[in-house]
N, C-alpha and C. Protein backbone atom coordinates (compact mmCIF):
# COMPACT_ATOMS: atom_id res chain seq x y z
N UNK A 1 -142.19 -74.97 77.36
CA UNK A 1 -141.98 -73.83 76.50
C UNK A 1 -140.55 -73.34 76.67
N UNK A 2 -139.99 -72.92 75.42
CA UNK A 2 -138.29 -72.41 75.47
C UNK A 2 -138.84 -71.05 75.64
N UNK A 3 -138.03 -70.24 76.87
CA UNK A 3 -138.13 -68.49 76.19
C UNK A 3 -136.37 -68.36 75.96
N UNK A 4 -136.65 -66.74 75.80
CA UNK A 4 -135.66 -66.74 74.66
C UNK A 4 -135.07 -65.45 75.58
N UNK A 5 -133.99 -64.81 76.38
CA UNK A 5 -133.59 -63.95 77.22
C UNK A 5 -133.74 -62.83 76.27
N UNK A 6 -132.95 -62.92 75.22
CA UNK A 6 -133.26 -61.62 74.45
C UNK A 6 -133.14 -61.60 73.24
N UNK A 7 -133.06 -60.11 72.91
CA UNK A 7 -133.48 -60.06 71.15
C UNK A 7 -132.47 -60.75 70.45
N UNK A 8 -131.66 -61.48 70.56
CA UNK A 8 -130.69 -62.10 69.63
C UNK A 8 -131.08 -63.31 69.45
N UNK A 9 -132.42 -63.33 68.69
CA UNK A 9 -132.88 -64.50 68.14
C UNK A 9 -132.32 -64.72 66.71
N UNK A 10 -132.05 -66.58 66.59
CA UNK A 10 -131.52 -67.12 65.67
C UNK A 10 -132.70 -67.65 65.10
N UNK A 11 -132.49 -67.65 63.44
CA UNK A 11 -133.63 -68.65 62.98
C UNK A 11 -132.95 -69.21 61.68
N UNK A 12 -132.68 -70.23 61.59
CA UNK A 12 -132.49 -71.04 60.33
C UNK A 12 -133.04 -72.38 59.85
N UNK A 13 -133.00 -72.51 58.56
CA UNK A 13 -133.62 -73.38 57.78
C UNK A 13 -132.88 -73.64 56.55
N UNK A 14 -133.47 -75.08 56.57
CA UNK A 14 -132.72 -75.76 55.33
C UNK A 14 -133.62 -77.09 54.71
N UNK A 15 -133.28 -77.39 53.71
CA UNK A 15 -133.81 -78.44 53.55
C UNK A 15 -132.56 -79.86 52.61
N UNK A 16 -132.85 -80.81 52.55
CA UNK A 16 -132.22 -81.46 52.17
C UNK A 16 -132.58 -83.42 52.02
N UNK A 17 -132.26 -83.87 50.85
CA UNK A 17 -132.74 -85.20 50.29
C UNK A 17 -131.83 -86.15 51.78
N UNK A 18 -132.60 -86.78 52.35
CA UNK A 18 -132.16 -87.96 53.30
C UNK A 18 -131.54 -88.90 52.57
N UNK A 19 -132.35 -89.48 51.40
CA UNK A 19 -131.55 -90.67 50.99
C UNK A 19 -132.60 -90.84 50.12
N UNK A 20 -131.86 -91.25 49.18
CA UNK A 20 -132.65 -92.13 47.17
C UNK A 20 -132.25 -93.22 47.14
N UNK A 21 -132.76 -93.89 47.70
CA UNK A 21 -132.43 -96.07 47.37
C UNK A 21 -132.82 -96.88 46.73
N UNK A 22 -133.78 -96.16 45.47
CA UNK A 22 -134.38 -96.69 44.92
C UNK A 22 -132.97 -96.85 43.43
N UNK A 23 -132.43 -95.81 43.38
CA UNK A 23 -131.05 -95.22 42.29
C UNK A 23 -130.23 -97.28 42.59
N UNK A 24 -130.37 -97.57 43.38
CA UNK A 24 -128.73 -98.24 43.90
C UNK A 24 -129.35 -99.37 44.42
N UNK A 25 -130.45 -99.85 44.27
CA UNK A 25 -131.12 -101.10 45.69
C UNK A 25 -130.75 -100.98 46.67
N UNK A 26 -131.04 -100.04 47.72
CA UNK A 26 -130.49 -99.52 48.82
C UNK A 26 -131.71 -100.27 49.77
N UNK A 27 -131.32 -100.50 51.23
CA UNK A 27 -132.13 -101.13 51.91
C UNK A 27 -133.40 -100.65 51.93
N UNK A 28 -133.66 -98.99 52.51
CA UNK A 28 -135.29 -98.87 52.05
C UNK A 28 -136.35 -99.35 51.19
N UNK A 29 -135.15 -99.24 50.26
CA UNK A 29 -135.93 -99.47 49.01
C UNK A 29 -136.36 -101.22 48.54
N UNK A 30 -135.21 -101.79 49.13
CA UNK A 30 -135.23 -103.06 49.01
C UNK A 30 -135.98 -104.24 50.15
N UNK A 31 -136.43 -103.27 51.31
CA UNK A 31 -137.30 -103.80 52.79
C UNK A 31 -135.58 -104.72 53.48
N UNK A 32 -134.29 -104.89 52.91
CA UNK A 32 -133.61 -105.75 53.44
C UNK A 32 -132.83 -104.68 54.76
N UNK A 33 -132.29 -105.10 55.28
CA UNK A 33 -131.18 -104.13 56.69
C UNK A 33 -132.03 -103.37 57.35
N UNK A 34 -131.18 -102.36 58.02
CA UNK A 34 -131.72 -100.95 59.12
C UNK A 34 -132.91 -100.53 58.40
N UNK A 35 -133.59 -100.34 59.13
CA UNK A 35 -135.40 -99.60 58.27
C UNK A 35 -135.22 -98.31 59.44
N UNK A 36 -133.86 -97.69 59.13
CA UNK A 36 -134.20 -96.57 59.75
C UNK A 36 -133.01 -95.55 58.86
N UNK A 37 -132.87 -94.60 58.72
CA UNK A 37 -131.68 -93.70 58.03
C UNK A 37 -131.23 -91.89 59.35
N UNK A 38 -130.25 -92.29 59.31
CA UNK A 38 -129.73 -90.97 60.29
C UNK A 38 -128.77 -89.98 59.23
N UNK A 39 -129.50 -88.37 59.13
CA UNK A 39 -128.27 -87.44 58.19
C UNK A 39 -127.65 -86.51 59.27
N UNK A 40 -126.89 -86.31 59.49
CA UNK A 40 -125.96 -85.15 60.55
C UNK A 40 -126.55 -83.54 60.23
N UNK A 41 -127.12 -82.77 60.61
CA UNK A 41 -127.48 -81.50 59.62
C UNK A 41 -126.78 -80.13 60.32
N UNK A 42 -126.06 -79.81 59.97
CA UNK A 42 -125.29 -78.51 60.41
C UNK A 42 -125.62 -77.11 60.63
N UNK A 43 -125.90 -76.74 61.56
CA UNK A 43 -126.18 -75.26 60.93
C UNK A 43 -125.60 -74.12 60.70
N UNK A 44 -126.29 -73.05 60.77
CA UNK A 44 -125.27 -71.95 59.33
C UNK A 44 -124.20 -71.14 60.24
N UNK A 45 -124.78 -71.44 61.72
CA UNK A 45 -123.55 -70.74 62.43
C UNK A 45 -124.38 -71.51 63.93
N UNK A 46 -123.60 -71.31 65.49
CA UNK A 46 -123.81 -71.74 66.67
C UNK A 46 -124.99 -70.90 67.11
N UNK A 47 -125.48 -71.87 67.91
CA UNK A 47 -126.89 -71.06 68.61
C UNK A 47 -126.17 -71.06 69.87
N UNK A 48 -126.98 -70.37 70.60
CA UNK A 48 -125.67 -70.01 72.05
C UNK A 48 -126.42 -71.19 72.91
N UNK A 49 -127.33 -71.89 72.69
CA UNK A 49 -127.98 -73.27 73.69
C UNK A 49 -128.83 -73.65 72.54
N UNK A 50 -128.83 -75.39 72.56
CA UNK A 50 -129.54 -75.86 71.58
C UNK A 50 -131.23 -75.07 71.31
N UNK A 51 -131.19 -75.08 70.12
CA UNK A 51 -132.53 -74.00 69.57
C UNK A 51 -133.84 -75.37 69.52
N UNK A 52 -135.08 -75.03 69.54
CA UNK A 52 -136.32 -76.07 68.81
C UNK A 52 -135.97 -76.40 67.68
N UNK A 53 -135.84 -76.96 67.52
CA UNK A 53 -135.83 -77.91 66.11
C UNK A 53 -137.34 -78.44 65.08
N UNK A 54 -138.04 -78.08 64.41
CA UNK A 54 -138.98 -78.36 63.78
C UNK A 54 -138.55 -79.39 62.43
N UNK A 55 -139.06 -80.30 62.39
CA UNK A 55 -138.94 -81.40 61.00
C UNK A 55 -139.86 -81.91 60.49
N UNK A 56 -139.55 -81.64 59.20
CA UNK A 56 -141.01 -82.69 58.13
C UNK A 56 -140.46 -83.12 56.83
N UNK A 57 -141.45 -84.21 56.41
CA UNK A 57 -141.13 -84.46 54.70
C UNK A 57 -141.66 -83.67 54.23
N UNK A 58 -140.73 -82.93 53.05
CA UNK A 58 -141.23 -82.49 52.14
C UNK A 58 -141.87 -83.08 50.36
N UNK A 59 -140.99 -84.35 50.65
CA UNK A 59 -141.20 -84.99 49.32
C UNK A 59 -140.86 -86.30 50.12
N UNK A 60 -141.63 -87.66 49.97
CA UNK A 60 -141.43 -89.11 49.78
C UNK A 60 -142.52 -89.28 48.88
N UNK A 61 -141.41 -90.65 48.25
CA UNK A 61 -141.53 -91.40 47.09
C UNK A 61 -141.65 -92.80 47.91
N UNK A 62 -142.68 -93.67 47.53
CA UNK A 62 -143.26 -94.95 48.44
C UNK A 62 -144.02 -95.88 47.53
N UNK A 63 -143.52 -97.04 47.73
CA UNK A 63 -144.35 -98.09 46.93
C UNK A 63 -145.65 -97.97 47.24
N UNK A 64 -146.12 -98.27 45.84
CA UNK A 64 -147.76 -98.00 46.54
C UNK A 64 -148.57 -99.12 46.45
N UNK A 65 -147.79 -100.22 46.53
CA UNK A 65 -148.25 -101.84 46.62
C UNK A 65 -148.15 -101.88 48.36
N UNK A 66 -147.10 -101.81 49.15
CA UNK A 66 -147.37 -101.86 50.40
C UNK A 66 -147.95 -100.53 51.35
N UNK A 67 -148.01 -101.31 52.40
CA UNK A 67 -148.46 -99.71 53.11
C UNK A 67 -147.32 -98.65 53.87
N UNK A 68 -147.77 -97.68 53.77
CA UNK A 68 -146.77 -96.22 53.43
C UNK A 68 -146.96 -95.88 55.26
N UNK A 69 -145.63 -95.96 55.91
CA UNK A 69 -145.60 -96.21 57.45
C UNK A 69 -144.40 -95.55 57.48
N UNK A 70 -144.22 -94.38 58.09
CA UNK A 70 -143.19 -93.55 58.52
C UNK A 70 -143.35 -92.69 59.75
N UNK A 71 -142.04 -92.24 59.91
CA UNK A 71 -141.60 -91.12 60.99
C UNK A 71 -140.66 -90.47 60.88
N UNK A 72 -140.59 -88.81 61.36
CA UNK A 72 -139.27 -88.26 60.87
C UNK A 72 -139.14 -87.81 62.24
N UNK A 73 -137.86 -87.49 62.53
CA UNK A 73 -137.77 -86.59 63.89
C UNK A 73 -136.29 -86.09 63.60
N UNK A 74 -136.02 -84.90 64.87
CA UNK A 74 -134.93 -84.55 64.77
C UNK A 74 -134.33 -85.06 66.31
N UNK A 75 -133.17 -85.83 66.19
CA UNK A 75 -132.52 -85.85 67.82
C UNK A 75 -131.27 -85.23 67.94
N UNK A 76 -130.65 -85.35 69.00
CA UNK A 76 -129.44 -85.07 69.55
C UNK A 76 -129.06 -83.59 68.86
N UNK A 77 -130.23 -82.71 69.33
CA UNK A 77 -130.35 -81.42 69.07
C UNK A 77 -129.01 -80.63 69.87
N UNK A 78 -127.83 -80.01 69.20
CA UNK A 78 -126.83 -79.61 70.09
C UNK A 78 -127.36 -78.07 69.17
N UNK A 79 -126.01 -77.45 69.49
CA UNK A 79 -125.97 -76.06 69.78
C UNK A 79 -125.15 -75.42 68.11
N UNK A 80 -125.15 -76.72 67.16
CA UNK A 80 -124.14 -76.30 66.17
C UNK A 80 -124.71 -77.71 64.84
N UNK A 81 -126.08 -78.54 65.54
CA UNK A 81 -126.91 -79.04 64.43
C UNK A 81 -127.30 -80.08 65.09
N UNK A 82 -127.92 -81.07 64.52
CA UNK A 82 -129.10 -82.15 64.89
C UNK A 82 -128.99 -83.52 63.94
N UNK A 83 -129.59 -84.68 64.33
CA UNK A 83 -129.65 -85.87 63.51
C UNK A 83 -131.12 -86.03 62.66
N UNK A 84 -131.21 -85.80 61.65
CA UNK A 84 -132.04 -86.07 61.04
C UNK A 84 -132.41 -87.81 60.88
N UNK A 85 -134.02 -87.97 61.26
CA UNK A 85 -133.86 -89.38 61.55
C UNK A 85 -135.38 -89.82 60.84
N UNK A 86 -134.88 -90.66 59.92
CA UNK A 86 -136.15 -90.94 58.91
C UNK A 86 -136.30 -92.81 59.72
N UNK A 87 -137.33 -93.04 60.22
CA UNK A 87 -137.64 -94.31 60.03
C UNK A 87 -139.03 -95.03 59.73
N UNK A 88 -138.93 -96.47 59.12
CA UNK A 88 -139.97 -96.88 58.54
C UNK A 88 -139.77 -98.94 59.16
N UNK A 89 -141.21 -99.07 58.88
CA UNK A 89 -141.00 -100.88 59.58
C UNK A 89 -142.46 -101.59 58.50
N UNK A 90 -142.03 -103.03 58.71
CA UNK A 90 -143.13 -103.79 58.14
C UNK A 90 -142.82 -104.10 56.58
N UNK A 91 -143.81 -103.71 56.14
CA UNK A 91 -143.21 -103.99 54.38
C UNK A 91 -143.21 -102.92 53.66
N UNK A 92 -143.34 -101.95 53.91
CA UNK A 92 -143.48 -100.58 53.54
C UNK A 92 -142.13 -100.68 52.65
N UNK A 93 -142.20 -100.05 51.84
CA UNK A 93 -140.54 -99.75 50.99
C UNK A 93 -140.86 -98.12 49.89
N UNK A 94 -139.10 -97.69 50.67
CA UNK A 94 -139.09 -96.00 50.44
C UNK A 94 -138.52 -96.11 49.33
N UNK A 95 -138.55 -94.93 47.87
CA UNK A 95 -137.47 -94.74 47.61
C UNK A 95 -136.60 -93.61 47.78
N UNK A 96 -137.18 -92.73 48.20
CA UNK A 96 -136.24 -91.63 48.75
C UNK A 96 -137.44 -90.80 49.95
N UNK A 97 -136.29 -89.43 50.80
CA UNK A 97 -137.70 -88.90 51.24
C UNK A 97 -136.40 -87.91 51.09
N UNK A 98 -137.29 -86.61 50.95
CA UNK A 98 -136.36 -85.65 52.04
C UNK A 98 -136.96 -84.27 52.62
N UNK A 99 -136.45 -83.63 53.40
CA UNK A 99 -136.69 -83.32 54.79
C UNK A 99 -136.33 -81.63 54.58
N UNK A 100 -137.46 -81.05 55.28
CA UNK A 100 -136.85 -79.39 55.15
C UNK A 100 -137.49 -79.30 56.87
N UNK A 101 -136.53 -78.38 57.68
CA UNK A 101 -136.61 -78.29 58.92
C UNK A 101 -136.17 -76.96 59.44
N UNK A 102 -136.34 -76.36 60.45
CA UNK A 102 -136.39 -74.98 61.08
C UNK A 102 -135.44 -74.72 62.55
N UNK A 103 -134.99 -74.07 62.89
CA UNK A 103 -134.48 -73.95 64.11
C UNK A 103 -134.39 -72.76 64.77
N UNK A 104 -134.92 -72.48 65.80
CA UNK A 104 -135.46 -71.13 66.37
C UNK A 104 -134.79 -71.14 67.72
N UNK A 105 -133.39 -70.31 68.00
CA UNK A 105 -133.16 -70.00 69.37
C UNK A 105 -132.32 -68.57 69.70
N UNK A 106 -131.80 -68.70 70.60
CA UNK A 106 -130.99 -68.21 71.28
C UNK A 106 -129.53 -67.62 70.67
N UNK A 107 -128.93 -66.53 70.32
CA UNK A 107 -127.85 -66.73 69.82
C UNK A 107 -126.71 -65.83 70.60
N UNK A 108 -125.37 -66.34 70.44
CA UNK A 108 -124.44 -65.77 71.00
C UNK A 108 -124.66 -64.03 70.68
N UNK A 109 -124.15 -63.56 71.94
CA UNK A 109 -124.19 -61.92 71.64
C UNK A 109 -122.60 -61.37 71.33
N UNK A 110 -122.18 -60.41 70.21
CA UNK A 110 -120.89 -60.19 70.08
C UNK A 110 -120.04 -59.94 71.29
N UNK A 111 -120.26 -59.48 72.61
CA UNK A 111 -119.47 -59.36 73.36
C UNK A 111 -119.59 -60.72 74.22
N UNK A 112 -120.26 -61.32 74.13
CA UNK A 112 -119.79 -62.98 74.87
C UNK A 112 -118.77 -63.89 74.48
N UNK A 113 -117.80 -64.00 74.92
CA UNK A 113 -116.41 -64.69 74.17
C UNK A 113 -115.89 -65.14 75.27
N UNK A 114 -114.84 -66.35 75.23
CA UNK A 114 -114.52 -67.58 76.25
C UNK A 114 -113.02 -67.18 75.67
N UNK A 115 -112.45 -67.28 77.10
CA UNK A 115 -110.66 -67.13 77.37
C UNK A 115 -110.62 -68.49 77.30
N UNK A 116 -111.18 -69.13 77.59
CA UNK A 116 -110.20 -70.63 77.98
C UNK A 116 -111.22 -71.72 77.13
């Protein structure tokens, strides 16, 4: 469990399309290369220590001839955003997904500021 020292809780959210490969014959879409996709996601200002991170699809689009095999997660949770990380294996083929996600922490207090 994260606690949280005090009332200067941060909370932001966003959402945003991972990738459309179906537009371009893009590997998802095509089962060929990486069967995995990484987006950088920023947030709206610094959390004062990396915050929870919550992630999900909100929308995928999936052949519906093979079988529909995914995972989303968020990694390399820092203090100023996270990797959005869509992956899929087998014969499954995407044509797009994308992702709305949450972040709940800790935030700098106005009198905390660094000389050096």
């Amino acid at each position: 469990m994260k606690r949280l020292r005090n009332h200067l809780i941060g909370v932001d959210q966003g959402a945003r399309v991972l990738f459309s490969d179906f537009e371009d014959g893009g590997d998802m879409w095509t089962g060929r290369g990486p069967r995995h996709h990484r987006t950088r996601i920023a947030f709206s200002e610094p959390f004062r220590e990396p915050p929870a991170v919550q992630i999900s699809m909100s929308m995928f689009d999936m052949d519906q001839k093979t079988n529909q095999r995914a995972e989303i997660l968020a990694e390399n949770i820092a203090v100023d955003g996270f990797d959005a990380v869509f992956r899929t294996w087998g014969d499954t083929r995407v044509a797009r997904v994308s992702a709305t996600w949450l972040a709940i922490g800790e935030l700098k207090h106005d009198d905390e500021w660094e000389l050096y």
